[in-house]
Every structure is written in structure tokens, then in C-alpha cells.
N, C-alpha and C. Protein backbone atom coordinates (compact mmCIF):
# COMPACT_ATOMS: atom_id res chain seq x y z
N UNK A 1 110.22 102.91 153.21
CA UNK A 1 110.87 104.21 153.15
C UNK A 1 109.99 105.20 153.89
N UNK A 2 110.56 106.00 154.49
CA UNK A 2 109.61 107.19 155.47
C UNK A 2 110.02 108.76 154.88
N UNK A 3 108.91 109.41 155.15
CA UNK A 3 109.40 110.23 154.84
C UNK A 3 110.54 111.48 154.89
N UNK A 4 111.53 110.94 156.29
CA UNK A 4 112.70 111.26 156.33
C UNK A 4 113.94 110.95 156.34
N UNK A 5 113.33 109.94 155.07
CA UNK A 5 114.34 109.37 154.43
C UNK A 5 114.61 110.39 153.25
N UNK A 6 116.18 110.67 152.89
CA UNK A 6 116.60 111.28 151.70
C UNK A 6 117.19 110.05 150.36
N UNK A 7 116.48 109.32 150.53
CA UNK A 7 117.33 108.83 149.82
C UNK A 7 116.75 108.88 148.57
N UNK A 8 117.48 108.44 147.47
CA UNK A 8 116.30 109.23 145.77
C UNK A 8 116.50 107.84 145.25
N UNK A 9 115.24 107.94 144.22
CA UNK A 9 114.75 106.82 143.45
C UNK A 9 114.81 107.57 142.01
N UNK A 10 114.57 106.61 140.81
CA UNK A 10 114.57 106.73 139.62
C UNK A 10 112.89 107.61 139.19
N UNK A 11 112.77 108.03 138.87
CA UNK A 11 111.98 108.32 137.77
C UNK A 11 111.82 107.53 136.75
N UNK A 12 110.36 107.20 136.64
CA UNK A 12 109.92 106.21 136.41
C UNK A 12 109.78 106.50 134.59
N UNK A 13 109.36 107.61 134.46
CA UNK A 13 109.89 108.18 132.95
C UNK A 13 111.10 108.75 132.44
N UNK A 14 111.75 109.02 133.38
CA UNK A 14 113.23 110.26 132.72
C UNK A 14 114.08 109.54 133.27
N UNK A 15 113.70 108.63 133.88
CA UNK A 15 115.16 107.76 135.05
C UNK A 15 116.14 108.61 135.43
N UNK A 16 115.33 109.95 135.98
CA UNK A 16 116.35 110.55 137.01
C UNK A 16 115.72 110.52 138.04
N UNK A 17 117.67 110.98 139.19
CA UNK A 17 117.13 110.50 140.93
C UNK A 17 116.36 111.51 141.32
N UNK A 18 115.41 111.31 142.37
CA UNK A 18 115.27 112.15 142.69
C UNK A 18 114.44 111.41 144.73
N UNK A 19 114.72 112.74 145.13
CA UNK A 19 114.17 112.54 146.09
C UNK A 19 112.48 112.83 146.60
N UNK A 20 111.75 112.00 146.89
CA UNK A 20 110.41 111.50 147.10
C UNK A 20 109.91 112.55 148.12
N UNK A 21 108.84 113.80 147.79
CA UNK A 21 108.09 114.45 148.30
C UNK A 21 106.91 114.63 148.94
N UNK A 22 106.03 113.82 148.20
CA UNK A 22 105.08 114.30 148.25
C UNK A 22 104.08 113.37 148.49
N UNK A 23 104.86 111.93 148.34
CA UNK A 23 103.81 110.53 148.60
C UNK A 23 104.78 109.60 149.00
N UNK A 24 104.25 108.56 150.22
CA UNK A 24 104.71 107.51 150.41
C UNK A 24 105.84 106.76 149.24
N UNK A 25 104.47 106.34 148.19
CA UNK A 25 105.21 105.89 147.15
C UNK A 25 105.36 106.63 146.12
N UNK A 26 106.21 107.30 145.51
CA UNK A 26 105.76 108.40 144.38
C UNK A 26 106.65 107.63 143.20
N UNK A 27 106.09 107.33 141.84
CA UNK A 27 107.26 107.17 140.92
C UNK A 27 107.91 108.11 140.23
N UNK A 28 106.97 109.22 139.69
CA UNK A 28 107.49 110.35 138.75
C UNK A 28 108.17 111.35 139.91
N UNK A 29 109.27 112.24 138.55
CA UNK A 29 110.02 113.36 139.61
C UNK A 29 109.03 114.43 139.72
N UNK A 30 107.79 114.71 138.94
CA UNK A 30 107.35 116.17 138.61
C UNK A 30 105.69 115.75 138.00
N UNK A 31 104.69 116.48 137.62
CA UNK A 31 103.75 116.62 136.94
C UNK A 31 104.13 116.28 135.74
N UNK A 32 105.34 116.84 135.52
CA UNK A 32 105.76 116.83 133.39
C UNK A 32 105.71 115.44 133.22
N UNK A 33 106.78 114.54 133.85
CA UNK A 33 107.01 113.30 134.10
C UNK A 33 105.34 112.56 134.02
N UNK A 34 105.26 112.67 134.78
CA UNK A 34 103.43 111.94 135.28
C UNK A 34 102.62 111.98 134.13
N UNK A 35 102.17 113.56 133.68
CA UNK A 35 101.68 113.21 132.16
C UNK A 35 102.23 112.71 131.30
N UNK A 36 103.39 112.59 130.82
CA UNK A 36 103.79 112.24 129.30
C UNK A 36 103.95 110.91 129.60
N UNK A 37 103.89 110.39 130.42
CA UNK A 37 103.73 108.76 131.13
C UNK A 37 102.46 108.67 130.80
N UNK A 38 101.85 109.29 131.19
CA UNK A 38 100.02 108.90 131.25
C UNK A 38 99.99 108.84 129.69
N UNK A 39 100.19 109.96 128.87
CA UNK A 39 99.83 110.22 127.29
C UNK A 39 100.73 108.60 126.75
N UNK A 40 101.82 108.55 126.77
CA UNK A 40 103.03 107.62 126.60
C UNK A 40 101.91 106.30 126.53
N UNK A 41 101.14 105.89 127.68
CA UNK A 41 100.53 104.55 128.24
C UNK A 41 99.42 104.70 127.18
N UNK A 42 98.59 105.88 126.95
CA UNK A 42 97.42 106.00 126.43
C UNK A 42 97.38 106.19 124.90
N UNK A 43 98.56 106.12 124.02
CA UNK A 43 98.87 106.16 123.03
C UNK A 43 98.54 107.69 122.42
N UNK A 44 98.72 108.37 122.99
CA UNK A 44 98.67 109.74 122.67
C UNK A 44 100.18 110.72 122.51
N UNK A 45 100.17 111.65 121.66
CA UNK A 45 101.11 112.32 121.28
C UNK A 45 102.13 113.02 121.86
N UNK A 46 103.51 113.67 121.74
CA UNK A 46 103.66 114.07 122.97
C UNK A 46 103.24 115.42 122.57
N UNK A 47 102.86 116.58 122.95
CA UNK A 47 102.37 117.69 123.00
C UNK A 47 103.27 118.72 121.91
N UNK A 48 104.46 118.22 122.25
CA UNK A 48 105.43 119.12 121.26
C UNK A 48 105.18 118.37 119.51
N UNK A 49 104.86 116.56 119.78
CA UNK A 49 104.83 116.48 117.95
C UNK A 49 104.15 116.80 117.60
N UNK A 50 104.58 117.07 115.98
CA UNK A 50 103.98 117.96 115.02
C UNK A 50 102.41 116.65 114.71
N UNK A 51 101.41 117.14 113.84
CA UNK A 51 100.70 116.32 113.68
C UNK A 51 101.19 115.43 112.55
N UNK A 52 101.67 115.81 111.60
CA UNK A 52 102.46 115.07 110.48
C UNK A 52 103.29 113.86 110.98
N UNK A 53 104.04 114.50 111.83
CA UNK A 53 104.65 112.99 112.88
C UNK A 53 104.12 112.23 113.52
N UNK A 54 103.04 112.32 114.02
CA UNK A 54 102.19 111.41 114.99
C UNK A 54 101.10 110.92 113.83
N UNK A 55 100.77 111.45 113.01
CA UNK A 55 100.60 110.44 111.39
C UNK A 55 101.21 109.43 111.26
N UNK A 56 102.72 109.89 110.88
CA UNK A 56 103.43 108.92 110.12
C UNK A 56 103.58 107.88 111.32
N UNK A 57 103.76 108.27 112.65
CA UNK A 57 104.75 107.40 113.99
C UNK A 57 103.47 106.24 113.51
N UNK A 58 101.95 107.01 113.76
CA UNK A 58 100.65 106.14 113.80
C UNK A 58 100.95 104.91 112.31
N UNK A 59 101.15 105.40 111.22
CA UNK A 59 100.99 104.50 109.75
C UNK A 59 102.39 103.27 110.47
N UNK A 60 103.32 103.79 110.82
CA UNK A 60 104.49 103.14 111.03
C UNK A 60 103.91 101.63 112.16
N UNK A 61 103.28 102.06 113.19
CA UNK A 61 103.08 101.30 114.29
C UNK A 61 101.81 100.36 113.66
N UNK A 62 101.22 100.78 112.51
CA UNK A 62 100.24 99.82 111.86
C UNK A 62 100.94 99.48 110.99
N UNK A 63 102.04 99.31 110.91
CA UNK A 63 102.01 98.69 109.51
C UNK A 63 101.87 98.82 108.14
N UNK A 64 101.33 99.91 108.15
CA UNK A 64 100.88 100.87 107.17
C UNK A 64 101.82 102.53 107.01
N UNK A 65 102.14 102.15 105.35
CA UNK A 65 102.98 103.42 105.28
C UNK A 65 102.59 103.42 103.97
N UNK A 66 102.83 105.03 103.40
CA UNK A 66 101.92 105.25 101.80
C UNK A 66 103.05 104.68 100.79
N UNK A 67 104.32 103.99 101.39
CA UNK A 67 105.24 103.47 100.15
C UNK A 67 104.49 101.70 100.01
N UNK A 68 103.35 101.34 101.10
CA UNK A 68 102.84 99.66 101.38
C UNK A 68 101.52 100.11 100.54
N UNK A 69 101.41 100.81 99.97
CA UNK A 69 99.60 100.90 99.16
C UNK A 69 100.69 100.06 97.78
N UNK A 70 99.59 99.75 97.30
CA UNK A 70 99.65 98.72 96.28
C UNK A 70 100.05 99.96 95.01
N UNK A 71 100.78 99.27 94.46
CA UNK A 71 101.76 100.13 93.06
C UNK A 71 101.59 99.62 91.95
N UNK A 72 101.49 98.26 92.16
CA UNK A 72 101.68 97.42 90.41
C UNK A 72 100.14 97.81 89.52
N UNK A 73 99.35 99.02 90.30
CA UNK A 73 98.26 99.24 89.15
C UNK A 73 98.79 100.36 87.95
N UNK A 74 99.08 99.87 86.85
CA UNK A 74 99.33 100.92 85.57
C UNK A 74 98.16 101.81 85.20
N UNK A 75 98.98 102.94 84.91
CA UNK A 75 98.57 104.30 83.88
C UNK A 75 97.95 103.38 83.15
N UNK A 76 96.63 104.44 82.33
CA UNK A 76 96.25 104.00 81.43
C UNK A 76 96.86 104.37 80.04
N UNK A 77 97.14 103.70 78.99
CA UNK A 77 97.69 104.23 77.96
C UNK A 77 96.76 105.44 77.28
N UNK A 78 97.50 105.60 75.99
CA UNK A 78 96.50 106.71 74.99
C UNK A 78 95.66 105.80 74.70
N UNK A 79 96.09 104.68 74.17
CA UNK A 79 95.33 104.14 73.46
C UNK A 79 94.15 103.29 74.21
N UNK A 80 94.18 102.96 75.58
CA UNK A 80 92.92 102.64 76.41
C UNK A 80 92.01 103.92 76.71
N UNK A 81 92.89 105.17 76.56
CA UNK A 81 91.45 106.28 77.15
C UNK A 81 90.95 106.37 75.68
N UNK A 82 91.70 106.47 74.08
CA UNK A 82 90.92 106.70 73.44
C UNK A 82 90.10 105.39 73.07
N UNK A 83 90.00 104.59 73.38
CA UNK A 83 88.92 103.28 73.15
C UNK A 83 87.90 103.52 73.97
N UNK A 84 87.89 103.90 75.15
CA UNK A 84 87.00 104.26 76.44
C UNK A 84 86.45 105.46 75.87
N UNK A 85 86.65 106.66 75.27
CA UNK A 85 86.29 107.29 74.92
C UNK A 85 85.21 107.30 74.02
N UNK A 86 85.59 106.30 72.66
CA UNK A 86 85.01 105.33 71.79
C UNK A 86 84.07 105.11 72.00
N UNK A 87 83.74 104.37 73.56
CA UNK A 87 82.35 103.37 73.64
C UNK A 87 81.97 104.52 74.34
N UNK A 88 82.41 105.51 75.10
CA UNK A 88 81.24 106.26 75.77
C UNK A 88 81.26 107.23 75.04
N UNK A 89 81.34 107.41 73.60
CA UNK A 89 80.49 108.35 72.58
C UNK A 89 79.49 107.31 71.95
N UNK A 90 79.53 105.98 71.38
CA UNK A 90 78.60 105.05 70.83
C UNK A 90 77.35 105.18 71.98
N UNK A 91 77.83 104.88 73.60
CA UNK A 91 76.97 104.69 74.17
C UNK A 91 75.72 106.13 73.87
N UNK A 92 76.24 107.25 73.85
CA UNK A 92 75.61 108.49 73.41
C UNK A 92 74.93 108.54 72.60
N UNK A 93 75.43 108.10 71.94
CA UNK A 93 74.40 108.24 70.29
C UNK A 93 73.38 107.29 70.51
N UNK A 94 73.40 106.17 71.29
CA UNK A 94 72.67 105.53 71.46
C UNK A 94 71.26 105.83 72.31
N UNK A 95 71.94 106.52 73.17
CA UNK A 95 70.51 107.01 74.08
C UNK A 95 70.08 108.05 73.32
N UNK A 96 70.76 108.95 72.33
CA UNK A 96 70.17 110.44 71.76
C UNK A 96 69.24 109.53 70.64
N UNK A 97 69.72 108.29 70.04
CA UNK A 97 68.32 107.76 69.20
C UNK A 97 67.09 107.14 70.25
N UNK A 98 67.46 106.49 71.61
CA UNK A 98 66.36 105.95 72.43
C UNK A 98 65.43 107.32 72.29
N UNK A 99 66.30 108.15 72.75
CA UNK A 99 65.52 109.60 73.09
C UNK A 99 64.52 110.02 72.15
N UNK A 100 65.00 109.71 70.71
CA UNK A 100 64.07 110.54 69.73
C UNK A 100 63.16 109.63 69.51
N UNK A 101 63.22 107.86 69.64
CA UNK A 101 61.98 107.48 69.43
C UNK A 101 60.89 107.36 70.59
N UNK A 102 61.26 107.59 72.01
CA UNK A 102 60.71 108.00 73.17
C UNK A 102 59.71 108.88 72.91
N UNK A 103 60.61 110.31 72.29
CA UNK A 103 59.90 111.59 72.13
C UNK A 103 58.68 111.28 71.02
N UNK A 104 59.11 110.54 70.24
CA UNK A 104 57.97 110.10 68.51
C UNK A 104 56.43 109.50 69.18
N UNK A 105 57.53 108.36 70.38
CA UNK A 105 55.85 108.39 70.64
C UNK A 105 55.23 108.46 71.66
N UNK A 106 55.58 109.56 72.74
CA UNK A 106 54.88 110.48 73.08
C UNK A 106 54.80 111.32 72.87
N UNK A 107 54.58 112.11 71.55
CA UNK A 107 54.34 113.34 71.15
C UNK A 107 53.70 113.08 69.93
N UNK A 108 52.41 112.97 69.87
CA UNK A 108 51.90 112.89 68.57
C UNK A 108 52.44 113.59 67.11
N UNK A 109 52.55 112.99 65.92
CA UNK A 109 52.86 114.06 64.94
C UNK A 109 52.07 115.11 65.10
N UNK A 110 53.06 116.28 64.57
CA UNK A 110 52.10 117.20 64.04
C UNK A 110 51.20 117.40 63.13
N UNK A 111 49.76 117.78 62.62
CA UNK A 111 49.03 117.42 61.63
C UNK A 111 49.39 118.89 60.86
């Protein structure tokens, strides 16, 4: 093809015709075209999505979406926090007696 030739080619992103300006071989119609091809190839956003979308597009293209996190882990009941509760007051009392015989003997009685 020469350059006085009119004849138009596709756009290589928008697949519209257009007629060839500016290079021997040109694929894109425009600059706009050319970048969002380049971003498009390089896995980058298009400029207008929001970041929330190029999140989710990203979780989607991995495989990964927050409805695929694991679910079957249960609430704890009342009755597991008050048992847990249970041992980490025993555990307490336990160190507040380590503590006082710690303190007994390093601290001489008083005479």
C-alpha cells in the first residue's frame, strides 16, 4: 500500500475504517485507539474505570471473588464465648497467685 493510496483499513482496536496517515503500516485510527490497546495488552485499566471495578474485573479474572472465601466457619455460640471466658479468668487468677508468691520471695518479710 503507498501512500496514495485511499483505501481504509480496520482499526485494530475499534474496528473502524479508516484511512492510513501517518505510517506505511499504521494499525490504530488515533492516539486514543493506540493507548487503550497498549493499557488493554498490559493489563491495565481503562482510565474511565472506577477503581472498585478494576477490583472486582481483577478478583473475577483470578478466580477469586469475596462470595469464594470460605463460609462453612460458624459464629461462636454464647455458650463457647462464655466457657472461653471461663478459662481466661482461671488462667488470671492463676498468674495473680504466681505473682504473689514471686513477690513473697523477693521481698523479704517485713520485721
Amino acid at each position: 500500500m503507498s501512500l496514495l493510496d485511499n483505501s481504509q483499513i480496520a482499526c485494530e482496536y475499534c474496528r473502524r475504517k479508516f484511512v492510513p496517515k501517518k505510517r506505511w503500516v499504521q494499525k490504530y485510527c488515533g492516539s486514543p485507539c493506540r493507548v487503550a490497546a497498549c493499557n488493554q495488552r498490559a493489563g491495565r485499566a481503562h482510565p474511565l474505570e472506577s477503581q472498585s471495578a478494576t477490583k472486582a474485573r481483577r478478583r473475577k479474572e483470578r478466580g477469586r471473588t469475596p462470595t469464594a472465601v470460605v463460609t462453612n466457619q460458624l459464629a461462636p455460640t454464647n455458650e463457647a464465648v462464655l466457657a472461653a471466658i471461663g478459662q481466661l479468668s482461671e488462667r488470671l487468677t492463676a498468674m495473680e497467685q504466681l505473682q504473689q508468691q514471686l513477690l513473697a520471695l523477693l521481698l523479704p518479710p517485713a520485721a
